[in-house]
Protein backbone atom coordinates (compact mmCIF):
# COMPACT_ATOMS: atom_id res chain seq x y z
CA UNK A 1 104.73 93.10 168.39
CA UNK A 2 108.20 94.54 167.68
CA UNK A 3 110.80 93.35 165.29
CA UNK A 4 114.21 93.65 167.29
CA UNK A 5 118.10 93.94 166.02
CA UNK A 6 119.81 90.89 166.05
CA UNK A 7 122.69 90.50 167.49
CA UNK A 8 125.73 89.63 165.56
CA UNK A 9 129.25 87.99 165.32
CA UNK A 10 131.81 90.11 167.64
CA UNK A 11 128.86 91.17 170.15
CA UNK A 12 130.37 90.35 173.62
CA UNK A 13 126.28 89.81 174.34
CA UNK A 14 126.41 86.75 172.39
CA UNK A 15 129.22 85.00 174.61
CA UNK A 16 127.74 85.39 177.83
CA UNK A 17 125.29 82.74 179.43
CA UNK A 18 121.89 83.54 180.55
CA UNK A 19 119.62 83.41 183.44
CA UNK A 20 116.19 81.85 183.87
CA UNK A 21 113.23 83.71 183.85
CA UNK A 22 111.26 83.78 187.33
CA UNK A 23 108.20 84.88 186.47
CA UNK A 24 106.47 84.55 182.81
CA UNK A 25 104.50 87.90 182.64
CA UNK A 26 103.51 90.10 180.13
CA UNK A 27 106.73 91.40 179.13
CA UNK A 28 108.38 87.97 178.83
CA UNK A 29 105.64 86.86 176.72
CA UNK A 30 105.80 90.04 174.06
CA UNK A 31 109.52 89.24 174.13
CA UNK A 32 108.70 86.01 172.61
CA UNK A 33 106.44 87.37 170.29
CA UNK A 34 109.25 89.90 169.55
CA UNK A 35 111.52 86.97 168.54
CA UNK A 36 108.85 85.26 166.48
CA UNK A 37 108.28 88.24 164.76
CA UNK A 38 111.69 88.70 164.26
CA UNK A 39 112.59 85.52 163.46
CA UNK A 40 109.69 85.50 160.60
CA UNK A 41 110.82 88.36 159.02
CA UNK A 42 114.59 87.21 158.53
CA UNK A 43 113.31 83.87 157.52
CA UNK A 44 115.16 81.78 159.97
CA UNK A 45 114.23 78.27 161.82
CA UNK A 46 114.88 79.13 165.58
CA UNK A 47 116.45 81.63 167.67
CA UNK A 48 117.45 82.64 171.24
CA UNK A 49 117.03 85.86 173.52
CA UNK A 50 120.86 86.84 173.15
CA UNK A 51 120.39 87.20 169.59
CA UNK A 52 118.08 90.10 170.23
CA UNK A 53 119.97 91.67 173.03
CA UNK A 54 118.66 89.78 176.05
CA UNK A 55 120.45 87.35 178.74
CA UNK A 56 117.15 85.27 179.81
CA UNK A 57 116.56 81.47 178.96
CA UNK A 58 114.17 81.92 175.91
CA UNK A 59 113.98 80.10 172.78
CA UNK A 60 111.35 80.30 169.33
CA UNK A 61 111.92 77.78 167.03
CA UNK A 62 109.34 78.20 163.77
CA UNK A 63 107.73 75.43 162.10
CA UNK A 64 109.96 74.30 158.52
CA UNK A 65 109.48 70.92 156.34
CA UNK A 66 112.03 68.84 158.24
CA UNK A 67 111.03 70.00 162.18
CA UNK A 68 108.25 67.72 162.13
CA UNK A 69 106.92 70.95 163.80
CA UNK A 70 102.92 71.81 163.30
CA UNK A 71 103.28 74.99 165.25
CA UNK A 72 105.72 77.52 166.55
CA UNK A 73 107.65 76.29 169.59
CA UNK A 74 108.03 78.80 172.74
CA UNK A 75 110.67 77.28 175.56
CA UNK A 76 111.37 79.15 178.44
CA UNK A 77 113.96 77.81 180.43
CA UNK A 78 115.04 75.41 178.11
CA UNK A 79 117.21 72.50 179.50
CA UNK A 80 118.68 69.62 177.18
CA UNK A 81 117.79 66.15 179.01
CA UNK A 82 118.43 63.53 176.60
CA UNK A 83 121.13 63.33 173.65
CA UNK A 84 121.73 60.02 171.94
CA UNK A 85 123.60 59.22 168.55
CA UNK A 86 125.70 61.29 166.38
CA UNK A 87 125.37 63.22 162.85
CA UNK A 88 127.16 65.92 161.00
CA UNK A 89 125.19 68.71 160.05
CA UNK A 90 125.79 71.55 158.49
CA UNK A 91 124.55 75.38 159.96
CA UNK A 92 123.93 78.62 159.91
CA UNK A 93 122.98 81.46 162.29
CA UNK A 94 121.43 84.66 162.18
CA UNK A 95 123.52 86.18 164.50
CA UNK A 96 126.86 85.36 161.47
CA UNK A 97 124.54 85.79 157.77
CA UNK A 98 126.29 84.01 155.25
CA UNK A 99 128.93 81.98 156.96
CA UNK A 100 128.22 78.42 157.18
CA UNK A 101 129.94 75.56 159.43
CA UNK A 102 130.34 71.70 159.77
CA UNK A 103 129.20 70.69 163.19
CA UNK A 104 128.44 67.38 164.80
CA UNK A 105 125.08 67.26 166.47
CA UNK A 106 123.34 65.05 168.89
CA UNK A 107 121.03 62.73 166.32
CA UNK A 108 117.78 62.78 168.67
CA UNK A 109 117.55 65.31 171.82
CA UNK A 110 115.27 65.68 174.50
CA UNK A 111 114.49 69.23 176.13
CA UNK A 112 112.09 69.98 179.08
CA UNK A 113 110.83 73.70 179.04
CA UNK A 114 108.14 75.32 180.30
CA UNK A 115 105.27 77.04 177.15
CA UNK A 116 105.12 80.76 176.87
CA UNK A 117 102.30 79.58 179.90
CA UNK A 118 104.45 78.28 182.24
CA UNK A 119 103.32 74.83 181.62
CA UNK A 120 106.04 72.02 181.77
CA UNK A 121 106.38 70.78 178.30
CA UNK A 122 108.63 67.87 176.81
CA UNK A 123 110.28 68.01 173.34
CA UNK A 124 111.51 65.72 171.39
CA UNK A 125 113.66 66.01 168.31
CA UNK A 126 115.84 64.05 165.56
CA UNK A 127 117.62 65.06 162.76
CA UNK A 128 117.11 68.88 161.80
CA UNK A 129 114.97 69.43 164.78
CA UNK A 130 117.60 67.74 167.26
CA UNK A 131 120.37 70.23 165.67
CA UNK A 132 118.49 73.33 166.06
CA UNK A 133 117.35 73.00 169.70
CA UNK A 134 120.99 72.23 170.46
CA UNK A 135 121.72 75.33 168.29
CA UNK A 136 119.64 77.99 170.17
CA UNK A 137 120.24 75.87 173.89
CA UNK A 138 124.26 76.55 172.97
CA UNK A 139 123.31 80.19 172.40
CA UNK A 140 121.78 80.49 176.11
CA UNK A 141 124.91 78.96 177.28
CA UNK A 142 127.23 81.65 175.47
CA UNK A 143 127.96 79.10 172.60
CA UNK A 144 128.34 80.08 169.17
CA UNK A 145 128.60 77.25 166.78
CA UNK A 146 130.88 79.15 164.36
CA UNK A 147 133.71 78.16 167.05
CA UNK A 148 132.71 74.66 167.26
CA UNK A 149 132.43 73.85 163.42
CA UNK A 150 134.95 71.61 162.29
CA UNK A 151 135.13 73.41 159.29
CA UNK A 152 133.52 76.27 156.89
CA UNK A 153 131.13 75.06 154.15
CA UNK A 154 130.56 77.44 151.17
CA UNK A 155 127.05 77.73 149.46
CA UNK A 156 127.95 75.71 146.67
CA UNK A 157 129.37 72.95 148.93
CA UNK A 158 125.76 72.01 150.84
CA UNK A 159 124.15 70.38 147.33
């Protein structure tokens, strides 16, 4: 395992959509052990292939109180098939440390992927969960939330 550079705010990388993967071989999966790597060592709760410099429909979102999550979470080719309800959330991304937005977020989402195996696999997600898989699926699509937040929120703001 390798930890890779994240990509960040002002990378032309980070606008552009991805493509699927085709085949889930051995490089695909060390790229997802690349991003959980990664994504343990910055301490973060999910992130996409972009971030670490690569246009291909993978996602690694980490277990954290709130997921609901026993176990790290590999999606490849990630599509959002359900989202019902409405909440207001507040967020953060590795990709822009230390700038933190207002967003409004599906309240429960449903995404069908395939595992790091290639087998289909169903998630479903409320509350913090629901508004980081839309997070990281927005970052496969070229979406950064910092241009859909409603507003800036400073530190002291989120208590």
């Amino acid at each position: 395992m390798a930890l890779r550079e994240i990509r960040k705010k002002g990378d032309p990388l980070l606008k552009k959509p991805c493509r699927e993967v085709g085949e889930i071989d051995g490089r695909t999966r060390q790229l997802l052990e690349d991003m959980e790597e990664t994504l343990r060592q910055v301490g973060g709760a999910g992130i996409a292939a972009p971030q670490v410099g690569v246009l291909r429909r993978l996602v690694v979102i980490l277990p954290w109180e709130e997921s609901g999550l026993e176990q790290p979470l590999f999606l490849v080719n990630p599509r959002l098939t359900l989202a019902e309800g409405e909440q207001e959330c507040v967020e953060g991304c590795l990709s822009n440390p230390g700038w933190w937005g207002k967003t409004i977020r599906p309240q429960r989402v449903r995404v069908e992927a395939l595992d790091r195996e290639g087998t289909p696999i169903s998630i479903e997600g409320e509350g913090a969960l629901a508004k980081c898989l839309c997070h990281e699926l927005d970052h496969l699509d070229g979406v950064v939330f910092w241009e859909k937040a409603i507003c800036q929120v400073f530190p002291q703001e989120q208590k």
